[in-house]
Protein backbone atom coordinates (compact mmCIF):
# COMPACT_ATOMS: atom_id res chain seq x y z
CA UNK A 1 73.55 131.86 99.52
CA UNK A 2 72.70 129.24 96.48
CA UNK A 3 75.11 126.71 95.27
CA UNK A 4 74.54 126.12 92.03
CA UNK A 5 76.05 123.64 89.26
CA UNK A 6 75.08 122.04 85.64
CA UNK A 7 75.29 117.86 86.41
CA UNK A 8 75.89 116.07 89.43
CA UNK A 9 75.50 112.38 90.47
CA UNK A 10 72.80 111.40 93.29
CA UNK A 11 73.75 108.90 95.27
CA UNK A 12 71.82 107.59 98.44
CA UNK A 13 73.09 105.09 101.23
CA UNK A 14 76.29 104.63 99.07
CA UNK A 15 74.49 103.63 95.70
CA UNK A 16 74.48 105.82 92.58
CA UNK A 17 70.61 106.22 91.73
CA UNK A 18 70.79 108.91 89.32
CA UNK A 19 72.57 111.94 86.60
CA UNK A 20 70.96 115.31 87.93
CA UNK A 21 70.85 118.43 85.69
CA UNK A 22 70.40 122.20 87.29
CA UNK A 23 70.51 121.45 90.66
CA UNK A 24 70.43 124.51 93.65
CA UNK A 25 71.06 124.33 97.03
CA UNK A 26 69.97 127.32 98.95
CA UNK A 27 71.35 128.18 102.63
CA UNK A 28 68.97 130.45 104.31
CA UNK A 29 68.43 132.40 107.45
CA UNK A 30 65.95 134.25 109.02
CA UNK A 31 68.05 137.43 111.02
CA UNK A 32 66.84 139.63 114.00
CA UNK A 33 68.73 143.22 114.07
CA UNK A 34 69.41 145.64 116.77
CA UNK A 35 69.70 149.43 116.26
CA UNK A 36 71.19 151.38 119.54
CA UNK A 37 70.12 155.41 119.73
CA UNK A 38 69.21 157.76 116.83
CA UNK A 39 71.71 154.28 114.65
CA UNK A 40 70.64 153.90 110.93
CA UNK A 41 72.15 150.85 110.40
CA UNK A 42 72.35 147.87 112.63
CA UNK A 43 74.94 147.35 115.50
CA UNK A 44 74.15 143.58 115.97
CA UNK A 45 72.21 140.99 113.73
CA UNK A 46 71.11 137.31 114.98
CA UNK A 47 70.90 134.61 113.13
CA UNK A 48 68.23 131.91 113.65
CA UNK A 49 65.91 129.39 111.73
CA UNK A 50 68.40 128.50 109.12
CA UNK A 51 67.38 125.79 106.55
CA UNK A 52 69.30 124.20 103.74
CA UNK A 53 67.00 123.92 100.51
CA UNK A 54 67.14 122.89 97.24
CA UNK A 55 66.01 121.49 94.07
CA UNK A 56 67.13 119.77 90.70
CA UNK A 57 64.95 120.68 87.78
CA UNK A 58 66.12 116.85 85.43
CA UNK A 59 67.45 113.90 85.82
CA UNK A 60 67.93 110.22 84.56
CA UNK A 61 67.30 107.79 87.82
CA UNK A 62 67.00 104.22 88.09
CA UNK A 63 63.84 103.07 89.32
CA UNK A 64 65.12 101.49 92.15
CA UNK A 65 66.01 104.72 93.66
CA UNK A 66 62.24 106.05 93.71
CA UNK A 67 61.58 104.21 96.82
CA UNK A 68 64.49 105.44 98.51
CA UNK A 69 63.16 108.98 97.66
CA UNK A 70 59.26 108.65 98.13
CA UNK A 71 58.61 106.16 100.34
CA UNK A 72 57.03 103.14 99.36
CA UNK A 73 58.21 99.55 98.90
CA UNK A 74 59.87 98.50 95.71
CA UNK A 75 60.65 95.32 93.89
CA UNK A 76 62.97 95.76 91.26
CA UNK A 77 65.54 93.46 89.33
CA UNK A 78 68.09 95.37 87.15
CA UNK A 79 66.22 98.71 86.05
CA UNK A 80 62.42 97.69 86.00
CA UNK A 81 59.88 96.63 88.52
CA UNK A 82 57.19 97.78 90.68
CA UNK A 83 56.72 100.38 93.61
CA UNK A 84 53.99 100.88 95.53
CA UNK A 85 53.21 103.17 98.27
CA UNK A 86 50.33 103.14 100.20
CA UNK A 87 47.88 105.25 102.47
CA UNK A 88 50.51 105.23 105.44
CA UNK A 89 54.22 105.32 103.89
CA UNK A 90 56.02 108.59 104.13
CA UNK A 91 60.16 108.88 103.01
CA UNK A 92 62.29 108.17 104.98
CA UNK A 93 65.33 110.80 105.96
CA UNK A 94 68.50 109.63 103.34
CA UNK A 95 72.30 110.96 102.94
CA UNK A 96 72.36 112.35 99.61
CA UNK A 97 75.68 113.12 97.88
CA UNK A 98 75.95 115.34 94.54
CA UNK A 99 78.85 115.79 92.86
CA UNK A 100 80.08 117.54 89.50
CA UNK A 101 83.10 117.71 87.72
CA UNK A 102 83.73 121.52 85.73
CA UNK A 103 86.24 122.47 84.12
CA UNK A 104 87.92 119.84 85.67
CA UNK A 105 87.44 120.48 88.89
CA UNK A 106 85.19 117.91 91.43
CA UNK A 107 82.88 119.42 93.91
CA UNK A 108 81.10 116.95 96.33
CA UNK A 109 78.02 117.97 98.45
CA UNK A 110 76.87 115.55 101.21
CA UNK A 111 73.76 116.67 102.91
CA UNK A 112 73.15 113.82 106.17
CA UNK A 113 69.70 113.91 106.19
CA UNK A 114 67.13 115.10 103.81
CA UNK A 115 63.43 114.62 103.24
CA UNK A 116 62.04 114.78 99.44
CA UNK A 117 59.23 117.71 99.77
CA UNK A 118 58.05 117.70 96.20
CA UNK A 119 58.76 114.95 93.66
CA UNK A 120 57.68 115.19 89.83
CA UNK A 121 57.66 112.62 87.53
CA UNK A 122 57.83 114.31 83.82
CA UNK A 123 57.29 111.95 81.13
CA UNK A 124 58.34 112.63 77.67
CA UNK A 125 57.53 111.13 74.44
CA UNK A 126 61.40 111.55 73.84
CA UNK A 127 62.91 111.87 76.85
CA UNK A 128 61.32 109.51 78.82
CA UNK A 129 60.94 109.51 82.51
CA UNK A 130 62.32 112.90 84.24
CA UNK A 131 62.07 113.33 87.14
CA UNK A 132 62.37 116.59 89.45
CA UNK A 133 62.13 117.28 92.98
CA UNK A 134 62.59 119.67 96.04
CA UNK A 135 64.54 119.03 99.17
CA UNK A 136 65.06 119.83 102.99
CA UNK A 137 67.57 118.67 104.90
CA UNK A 138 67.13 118.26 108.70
CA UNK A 139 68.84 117.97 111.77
CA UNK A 140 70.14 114.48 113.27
CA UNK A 141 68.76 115.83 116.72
CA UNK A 142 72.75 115.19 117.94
CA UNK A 143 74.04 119.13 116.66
CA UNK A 144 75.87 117.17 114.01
CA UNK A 145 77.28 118.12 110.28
CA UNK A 146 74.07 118.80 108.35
CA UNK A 147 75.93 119.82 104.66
CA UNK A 148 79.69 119.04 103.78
CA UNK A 149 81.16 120.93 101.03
CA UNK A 150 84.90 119.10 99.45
CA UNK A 151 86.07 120.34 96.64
């Protein structure tokens, strides 16, 4: 299953870092079947190793929100400033919340923890900075919500 939608907001720990463009959230599974006698088609499937995926191709983010994505230690005032990440730093697990508005209609997706995989930095000599990643989301280790859905 893949969740799809135009523009949503990213917003980490409660701050709104940046406008996302094409974003897809894919819910996966891998599936085990059983067949029982001379049976074409399955009588049982399991479900196991599910992951929650996705991706945004574009976005506008503040550069604040870099570290928060990447790793690293930033020290910004207003909408410049410098990161650095070193040798050792890895991201941390965030709460990431997207939400869209269409056709006027708000749909809000909260995934509770998720790891940045892949994280491109485009730059443009008109569009600036764009940046595009790819996403996991995890487990808290408690059986907890991983992905909320509100529309």
């Amino acid at each position: 299953m893949a969740l799809q939608f135009g523009v949503g907001r990213l917003t980490v720990s409660g701050v709104a870092i940046a406008r996302l463009h094409n974003i897809t959230i894919n819910v996966t599974y891998d599936n085990a079947v059983m067949r029982g006698d001379t049976r074409i088609f399955a009588d049982h499937m399991a479900l196991f190793n599910g992951a929650i995926e996705g991706s945004w191709e574009w976005g506008e983010m503040v550069m604040s929100g870099l570290s928060d994505l990447i790793g690293g230690t930033a020290t910004v005032a207003g909408n410049s400033g410098t990161l650095t990440l070193s040798a050792t730093q890895v991201p941390s697990a965030v709460s990431i919340v997207f939400s869209g508005v269409t056709d006027g209609v708000t749909a809000t997706i909260t995934l509770n923890r998720v790891k940045i995989n892949s994280l491109a930095l485009k730059f443009d000599r008109e569009n600036y900075l764009m940046p595009s990643a790819n996403f996991q989301c995890i487990a808290d280790g408690t059986n907890g919500t991983i992905m909320t859905f509100q529309q």
